[in-house]
Protein backbone atom coordinates (compact mmCIF):
# COMPACT_ATOMS: atom_id res chain seq x y z
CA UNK A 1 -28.04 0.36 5.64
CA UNK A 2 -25.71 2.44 8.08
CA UNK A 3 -22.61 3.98 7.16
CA UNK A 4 -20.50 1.53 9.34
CA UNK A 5 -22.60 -1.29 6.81
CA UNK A 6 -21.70 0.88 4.11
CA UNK A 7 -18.08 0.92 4.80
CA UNK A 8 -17.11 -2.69 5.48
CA UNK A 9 -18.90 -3.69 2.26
CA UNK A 10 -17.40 -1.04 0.17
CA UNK A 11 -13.77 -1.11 2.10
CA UNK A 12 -11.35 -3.64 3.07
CA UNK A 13 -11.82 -4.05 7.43
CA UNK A 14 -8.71 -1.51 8.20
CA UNK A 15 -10.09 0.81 5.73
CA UNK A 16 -13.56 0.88 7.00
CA UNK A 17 -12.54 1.65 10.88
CA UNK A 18 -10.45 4.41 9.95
CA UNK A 19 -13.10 6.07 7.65
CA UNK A 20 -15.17 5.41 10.24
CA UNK A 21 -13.27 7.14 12.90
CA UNK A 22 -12.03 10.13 10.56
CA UNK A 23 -16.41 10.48 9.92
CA UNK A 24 -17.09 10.78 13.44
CA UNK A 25 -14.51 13.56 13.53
CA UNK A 26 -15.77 15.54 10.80
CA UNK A 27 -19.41 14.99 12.19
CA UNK A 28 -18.22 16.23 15.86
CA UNK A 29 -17.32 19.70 14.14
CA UNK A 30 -20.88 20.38 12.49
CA UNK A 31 -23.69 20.80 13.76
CA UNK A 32 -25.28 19.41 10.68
CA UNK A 33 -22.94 17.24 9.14
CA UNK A 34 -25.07 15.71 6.44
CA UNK A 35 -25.96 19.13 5.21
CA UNK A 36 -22.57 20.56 4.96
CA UNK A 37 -21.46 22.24 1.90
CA UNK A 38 -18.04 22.80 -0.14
CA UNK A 39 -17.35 25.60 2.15
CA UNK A 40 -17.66 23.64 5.09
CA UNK A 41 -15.20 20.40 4.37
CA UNK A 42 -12.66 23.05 2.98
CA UNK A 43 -12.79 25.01 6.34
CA UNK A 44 -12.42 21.43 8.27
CA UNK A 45 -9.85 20.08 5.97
CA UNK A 46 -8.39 23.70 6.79
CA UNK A 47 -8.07 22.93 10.81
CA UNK A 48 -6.85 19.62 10.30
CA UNK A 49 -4.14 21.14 8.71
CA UNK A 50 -3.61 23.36 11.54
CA UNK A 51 -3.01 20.20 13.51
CA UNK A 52 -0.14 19.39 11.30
CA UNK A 53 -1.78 16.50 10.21
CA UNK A 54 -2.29 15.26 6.59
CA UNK A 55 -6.13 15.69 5.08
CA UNK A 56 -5.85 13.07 2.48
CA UNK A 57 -7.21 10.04 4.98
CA UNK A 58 -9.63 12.67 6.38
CA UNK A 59 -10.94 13.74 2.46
CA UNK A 60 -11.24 10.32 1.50
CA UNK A 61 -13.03 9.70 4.61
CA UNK A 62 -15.67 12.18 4.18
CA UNK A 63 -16.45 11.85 0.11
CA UNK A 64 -17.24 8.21 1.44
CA UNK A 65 -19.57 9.22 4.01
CA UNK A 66 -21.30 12.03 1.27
CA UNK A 67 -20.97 8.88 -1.07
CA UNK A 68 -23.23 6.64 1.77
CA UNK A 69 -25.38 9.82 1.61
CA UNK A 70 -26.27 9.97 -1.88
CA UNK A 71 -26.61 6.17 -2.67
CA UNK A 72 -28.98 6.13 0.34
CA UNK A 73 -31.11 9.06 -1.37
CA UNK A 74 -30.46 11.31 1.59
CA UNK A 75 -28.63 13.85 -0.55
CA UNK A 76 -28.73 14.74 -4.18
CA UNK A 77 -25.93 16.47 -4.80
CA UNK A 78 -21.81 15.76 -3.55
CA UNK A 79 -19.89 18.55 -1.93
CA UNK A 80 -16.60 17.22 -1.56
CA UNK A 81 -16.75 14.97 -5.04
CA UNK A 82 -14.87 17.71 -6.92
CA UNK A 83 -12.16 18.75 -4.08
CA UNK A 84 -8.48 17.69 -5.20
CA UNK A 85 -5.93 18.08 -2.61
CA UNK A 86 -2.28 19.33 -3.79
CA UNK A 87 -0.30 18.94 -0.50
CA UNK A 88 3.08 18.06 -1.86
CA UNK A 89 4.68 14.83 -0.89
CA UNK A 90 8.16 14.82 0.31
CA UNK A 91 10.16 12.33 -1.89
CA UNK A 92 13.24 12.80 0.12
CA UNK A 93 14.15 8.54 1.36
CA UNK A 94 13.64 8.50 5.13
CA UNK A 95 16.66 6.64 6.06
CA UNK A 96 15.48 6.02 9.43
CA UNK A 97 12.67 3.85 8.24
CA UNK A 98 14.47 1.95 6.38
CA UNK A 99 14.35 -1.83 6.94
CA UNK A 100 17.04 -4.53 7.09
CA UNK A 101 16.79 -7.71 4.97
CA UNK A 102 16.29 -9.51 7.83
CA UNK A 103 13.40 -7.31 9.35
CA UNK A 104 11.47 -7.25 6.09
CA UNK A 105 11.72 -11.31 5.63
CA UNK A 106 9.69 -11.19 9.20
CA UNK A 107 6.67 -10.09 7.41
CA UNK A 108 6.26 -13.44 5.90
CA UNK A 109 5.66 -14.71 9.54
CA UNK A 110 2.21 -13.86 10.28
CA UNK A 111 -0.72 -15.66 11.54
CA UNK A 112 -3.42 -16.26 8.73
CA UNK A 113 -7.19 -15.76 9.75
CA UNK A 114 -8.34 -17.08 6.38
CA UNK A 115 -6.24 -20.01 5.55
CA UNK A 116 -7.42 -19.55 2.03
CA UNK A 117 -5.50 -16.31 1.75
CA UNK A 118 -2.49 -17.69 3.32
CA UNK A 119 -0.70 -17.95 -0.09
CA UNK A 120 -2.21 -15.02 -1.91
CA UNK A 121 -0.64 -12.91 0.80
CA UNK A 122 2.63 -14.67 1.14
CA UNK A 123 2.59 -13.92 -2.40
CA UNK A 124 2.23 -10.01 -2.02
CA UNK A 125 4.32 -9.20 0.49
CA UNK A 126 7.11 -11.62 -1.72
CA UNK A 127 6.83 -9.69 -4.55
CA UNK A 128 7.32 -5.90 -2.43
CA UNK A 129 10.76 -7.66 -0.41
CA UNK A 130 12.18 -9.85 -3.18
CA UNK A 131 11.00 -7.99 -5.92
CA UNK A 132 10.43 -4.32 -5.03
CA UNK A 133 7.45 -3.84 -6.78
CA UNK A 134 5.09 -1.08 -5.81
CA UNK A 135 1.62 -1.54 -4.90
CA UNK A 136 0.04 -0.80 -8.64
CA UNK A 137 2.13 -3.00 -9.67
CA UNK A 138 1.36 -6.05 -7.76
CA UNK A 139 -2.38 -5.32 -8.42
CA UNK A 140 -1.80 -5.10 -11.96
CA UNK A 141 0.02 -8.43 -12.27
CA UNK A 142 -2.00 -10.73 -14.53
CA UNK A 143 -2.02 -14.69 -15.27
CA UNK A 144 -0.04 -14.04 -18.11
CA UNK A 145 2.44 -12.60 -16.73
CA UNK A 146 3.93 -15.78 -14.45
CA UNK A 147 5.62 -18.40 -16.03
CA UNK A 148 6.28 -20.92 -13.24
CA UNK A 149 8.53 -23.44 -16.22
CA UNK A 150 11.24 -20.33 -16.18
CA UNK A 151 10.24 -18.63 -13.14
CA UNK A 152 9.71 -15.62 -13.44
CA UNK A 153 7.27 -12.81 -13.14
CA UNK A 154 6.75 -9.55 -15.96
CA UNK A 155 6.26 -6.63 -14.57
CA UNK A 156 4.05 -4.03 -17.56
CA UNK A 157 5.43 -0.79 -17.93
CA UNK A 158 3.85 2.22 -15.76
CA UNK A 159 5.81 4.72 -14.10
CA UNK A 160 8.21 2.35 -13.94
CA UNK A 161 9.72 0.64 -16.64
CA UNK A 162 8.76 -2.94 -17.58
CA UNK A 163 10.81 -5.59 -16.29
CA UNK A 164 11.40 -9.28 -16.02
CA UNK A 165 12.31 -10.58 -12.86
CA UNK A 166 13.60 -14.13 -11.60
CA UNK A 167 11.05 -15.64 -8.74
CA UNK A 168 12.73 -17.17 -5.46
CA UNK A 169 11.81 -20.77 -5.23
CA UNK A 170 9.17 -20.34 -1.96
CA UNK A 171 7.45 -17.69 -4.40
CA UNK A 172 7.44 -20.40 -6.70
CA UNK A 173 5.87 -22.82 -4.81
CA UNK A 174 2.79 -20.39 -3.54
CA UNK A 175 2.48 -19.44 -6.73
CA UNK A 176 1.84 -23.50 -7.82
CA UNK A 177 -0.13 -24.04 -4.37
CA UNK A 178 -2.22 -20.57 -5.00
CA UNK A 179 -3.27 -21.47 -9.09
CA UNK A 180 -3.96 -24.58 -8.74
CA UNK A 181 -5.69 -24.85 -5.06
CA UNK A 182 -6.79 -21.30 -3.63
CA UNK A 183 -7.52 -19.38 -7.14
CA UNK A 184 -9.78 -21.58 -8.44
CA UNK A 185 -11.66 -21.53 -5.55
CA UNK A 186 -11.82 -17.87 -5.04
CA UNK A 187 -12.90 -16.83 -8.24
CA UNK A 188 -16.25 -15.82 -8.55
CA UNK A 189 -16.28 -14.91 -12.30
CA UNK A 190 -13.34 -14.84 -15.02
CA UNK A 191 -10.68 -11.90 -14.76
CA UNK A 192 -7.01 -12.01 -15.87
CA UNK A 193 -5.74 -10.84 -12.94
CA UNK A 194 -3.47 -12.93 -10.68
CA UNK A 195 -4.48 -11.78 -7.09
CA UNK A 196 -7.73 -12.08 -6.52
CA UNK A 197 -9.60 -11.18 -2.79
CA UNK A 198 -11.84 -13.07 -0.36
CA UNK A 199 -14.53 -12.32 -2.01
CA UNK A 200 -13.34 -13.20 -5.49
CA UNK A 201 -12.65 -9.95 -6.50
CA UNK A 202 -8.94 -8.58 -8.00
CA UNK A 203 -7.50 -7.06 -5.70
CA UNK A 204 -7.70 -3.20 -5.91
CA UNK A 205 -4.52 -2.83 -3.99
CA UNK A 206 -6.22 -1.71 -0.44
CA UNK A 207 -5.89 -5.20 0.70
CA UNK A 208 -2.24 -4.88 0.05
CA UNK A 209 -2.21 -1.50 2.49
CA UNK A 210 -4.26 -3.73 5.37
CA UNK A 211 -2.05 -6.88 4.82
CA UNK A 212 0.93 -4.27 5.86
CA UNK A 213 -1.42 -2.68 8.74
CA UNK A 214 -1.64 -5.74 10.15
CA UNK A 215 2.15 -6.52 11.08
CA UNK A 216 2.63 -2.48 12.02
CA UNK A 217 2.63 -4.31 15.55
CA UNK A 218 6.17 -5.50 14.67
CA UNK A 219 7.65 -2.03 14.19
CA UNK A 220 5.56 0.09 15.87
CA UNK A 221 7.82 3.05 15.54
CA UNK A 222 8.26 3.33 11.99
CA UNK A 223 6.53 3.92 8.86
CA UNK A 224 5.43 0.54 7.33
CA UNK A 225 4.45 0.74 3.77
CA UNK A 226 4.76 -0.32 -0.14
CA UNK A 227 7.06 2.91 -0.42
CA UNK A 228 9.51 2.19 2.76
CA UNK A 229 9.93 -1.42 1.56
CA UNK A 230 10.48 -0.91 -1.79
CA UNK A 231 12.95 2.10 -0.58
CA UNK A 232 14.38 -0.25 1.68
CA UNK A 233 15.15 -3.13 -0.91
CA UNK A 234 16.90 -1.00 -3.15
CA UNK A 235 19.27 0.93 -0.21
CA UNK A 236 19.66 -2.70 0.60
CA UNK A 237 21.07 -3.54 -2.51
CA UNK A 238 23.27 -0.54 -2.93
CA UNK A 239 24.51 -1.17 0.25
CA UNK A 240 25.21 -4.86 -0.60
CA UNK A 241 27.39 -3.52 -3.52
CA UNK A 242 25.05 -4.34 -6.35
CA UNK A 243 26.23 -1.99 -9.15
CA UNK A 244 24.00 1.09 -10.15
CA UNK A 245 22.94 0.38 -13.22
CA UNK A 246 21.79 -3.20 -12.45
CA UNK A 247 19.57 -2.25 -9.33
CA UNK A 248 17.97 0.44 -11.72
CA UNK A 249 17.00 -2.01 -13.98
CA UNK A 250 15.88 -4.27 -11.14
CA UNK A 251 13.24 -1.53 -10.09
CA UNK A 252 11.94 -0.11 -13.01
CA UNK A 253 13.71 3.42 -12.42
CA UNK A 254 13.97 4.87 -15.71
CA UNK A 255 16.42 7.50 -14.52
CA UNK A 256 19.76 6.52 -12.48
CA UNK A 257 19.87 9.11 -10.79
CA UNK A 258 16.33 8.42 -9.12
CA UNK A 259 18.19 5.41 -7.73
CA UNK A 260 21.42 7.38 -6.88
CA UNK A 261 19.51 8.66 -4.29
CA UNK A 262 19.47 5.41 -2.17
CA UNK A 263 22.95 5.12 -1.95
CA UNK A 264 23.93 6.23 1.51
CA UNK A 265 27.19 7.53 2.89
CA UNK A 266 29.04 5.87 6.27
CA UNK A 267 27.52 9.63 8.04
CA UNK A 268 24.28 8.95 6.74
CA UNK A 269 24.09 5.39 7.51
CA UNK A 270 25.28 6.08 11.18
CA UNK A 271 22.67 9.52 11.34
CA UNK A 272 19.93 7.63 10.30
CA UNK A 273 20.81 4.18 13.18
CA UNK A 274 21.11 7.61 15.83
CA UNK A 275 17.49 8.94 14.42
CA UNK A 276 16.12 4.99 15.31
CA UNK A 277 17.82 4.63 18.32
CA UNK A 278 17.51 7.72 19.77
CA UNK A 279 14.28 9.87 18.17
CA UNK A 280 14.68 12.82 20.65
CA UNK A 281 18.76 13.14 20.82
C-alpha cells in the first residue's frame, strides 16, 4: 500500500489530496524524509511559519504520513505523535465573511455524485443554516434525538448548552426520506448515530468539512466553514431584530455576552460590505 492508498482509505477525498500535497512539501525539504526526527518537523513546522501560514494542516499532514510509516513496518517509532501545536486562534467574528440568508440557502443547491447521499447532506448543511449547530454537534446527533411527530431535533450539551430546536418542514421531509430509504441502506452494522457515511460509517465530522469544500466554488473569496455559518446565522438574527436572550438560547451560548459580540453597528456593517467589495481600499 502507498501513502496516496493510505490516505483515501483513511480520509474523506478532500482530506486525502491536501495531506497529500502538504507530504510532498515536507518531503521536498529533507533529504530523508522518512527518517526525520522531532527536531526536524519542529524546524519545518518552524519555516512554514515564517511563511505566515498556519502549521496545523501541515502537522496533521505529516503525523499521517509517519502514521502510513509505522503501520507499514517501515518505522518503529513516531516523531511528530507527541507534538501539540498552541498557535492561538483569533475569535474576533470576521464580519466580512459573513453570509446573507440568502447566500447560505444556496448551499442546498448542489449537484449530488452519490444520489444516496443526497439527503444525508441536505440534512447537514440544514442543520449549520437553520439551526446553527457546529460541526461536533451535527456528528454527535443520534436517532434519539429526532422526533419527526413534533419536529424537532435535541441538541446534547457540549460546549454549548443543550437545546431543543423546531425543524423546517424540507428538513422534515429528508429526515423521513433519509430513515426510512437511504439509512437503512447505508448501514453496515448498528450505531445510534443519525448521519452515517458512504461507507456506512458515522460520520466523524470530516465529511461535513468536504461537503463545505465542495461549494467553496460559489464564494471563492471568502472563508467557507462550520464557524462562518454558524457566525453568520446568529449576526443574521441579531440583525433581523431577534432579541438577545432568545438567539442565545437558540445557539447554545451559555454566556450573552459571547453572543453580544455578533451584534454589529451601522459603521461596522458598512466597514465590513467596503472590506468585501473592495479587499485592497
Amino acid at each position: 500500500m502507498n501513502i496516496e492508498e493510505y490516505l483515501t482509505g483513511a480520509k474523506s477525498a478532500g482530506t486525502a489530496k491536501r495531506y497529500l500535497r502538504e507530504i510532498g512539501l515536507f518531503k521536498d525539504c529533507l533529504a530523508y524524509p522518512e527518517h526525520a526526527t522531532y527536531s526536524d518537523v519542529m524546524a519545518y513546522i518552524g519555516e512554514v511559519r515564517k511563511q505566515g501560514l498556519k502549521p496545523a494542516v501541515p502537522l496533521a499532514a505529516i503525523k499521517s504520513y509517519f502514521d502510513y510509516l509505522v503501520a507499514e513496518g517501515i518505522r518503529k517509532d513516531h516523531p511528530a505523535k507527541s507534538i501539540r501545536l498552541r498557535d492561538g486562534k483569533s475569535k474576533d467574528v470576521q464580519l466580512q465573511d459573513l453570509f446573507s440568508e440568502a447566500e447560505l440557502e444556496r448551499l442546498l443547491d448542489r449537484q449530488e455524485r452519490y444520489p444516496i447521499l443526497a439527503n444525508r447532506n441536505r440534512l447537514i448543511v440544514s442543520f449549520l443554516i437553520y439551526q446553527a449547530l457546529t460541526n461536533g454537534e451535527v456528528k454527535s446527533l443520534e436517532l434519539a434525538d429526532i422526533s419527526l411527530p413534533l419536529g424537532t431535533v435535541r441538541i446534547r450539551a457540549g460546549r454549548n448548552r443543550a437545546r431543543t430546536l423546531r425543524l423546517r418542514p424540507n428538513q422534515a421531509f429528508w429526515l423521513m426520506e433519509y430513515l426510512q430509504n437511504d439509512r437503512p441502506q447505508l448501514a453496515k452494522s448498528p450505531t445510534n448515530k443519525l448521519l452515517l457515511t458512504k461507507l456506512g460509517k458515522a460520520e466523524s465530522g470530516e465529511g461535513i468539512g468536504y461537503l463545505l469544500e465542495c461549494s467553496h466554488h460559489l464564494f471563492p473569496e471568502r472563508r467557507l466553514n462550520a464557524i462562518a455559518i454558524r457566525q453568520s446565522v446568529i449576526a443574521n438574527l441579531l440583525k433581523a431584530g431577534h432579541d438577545l436572550r432568545v438567539v442565545q438560547e437558540f445557539v447554545g451560548h451559555k454566556s450573552p455576552s459571547t453572543t453580544e459580540k455578533y451584534r454589529q453597528s451601522h459603521a461596522e456593517e458598512l466597514r465590513a460590505e467596503v472590506v468585501k467589495r473592495h479587499p485592497l481600499g
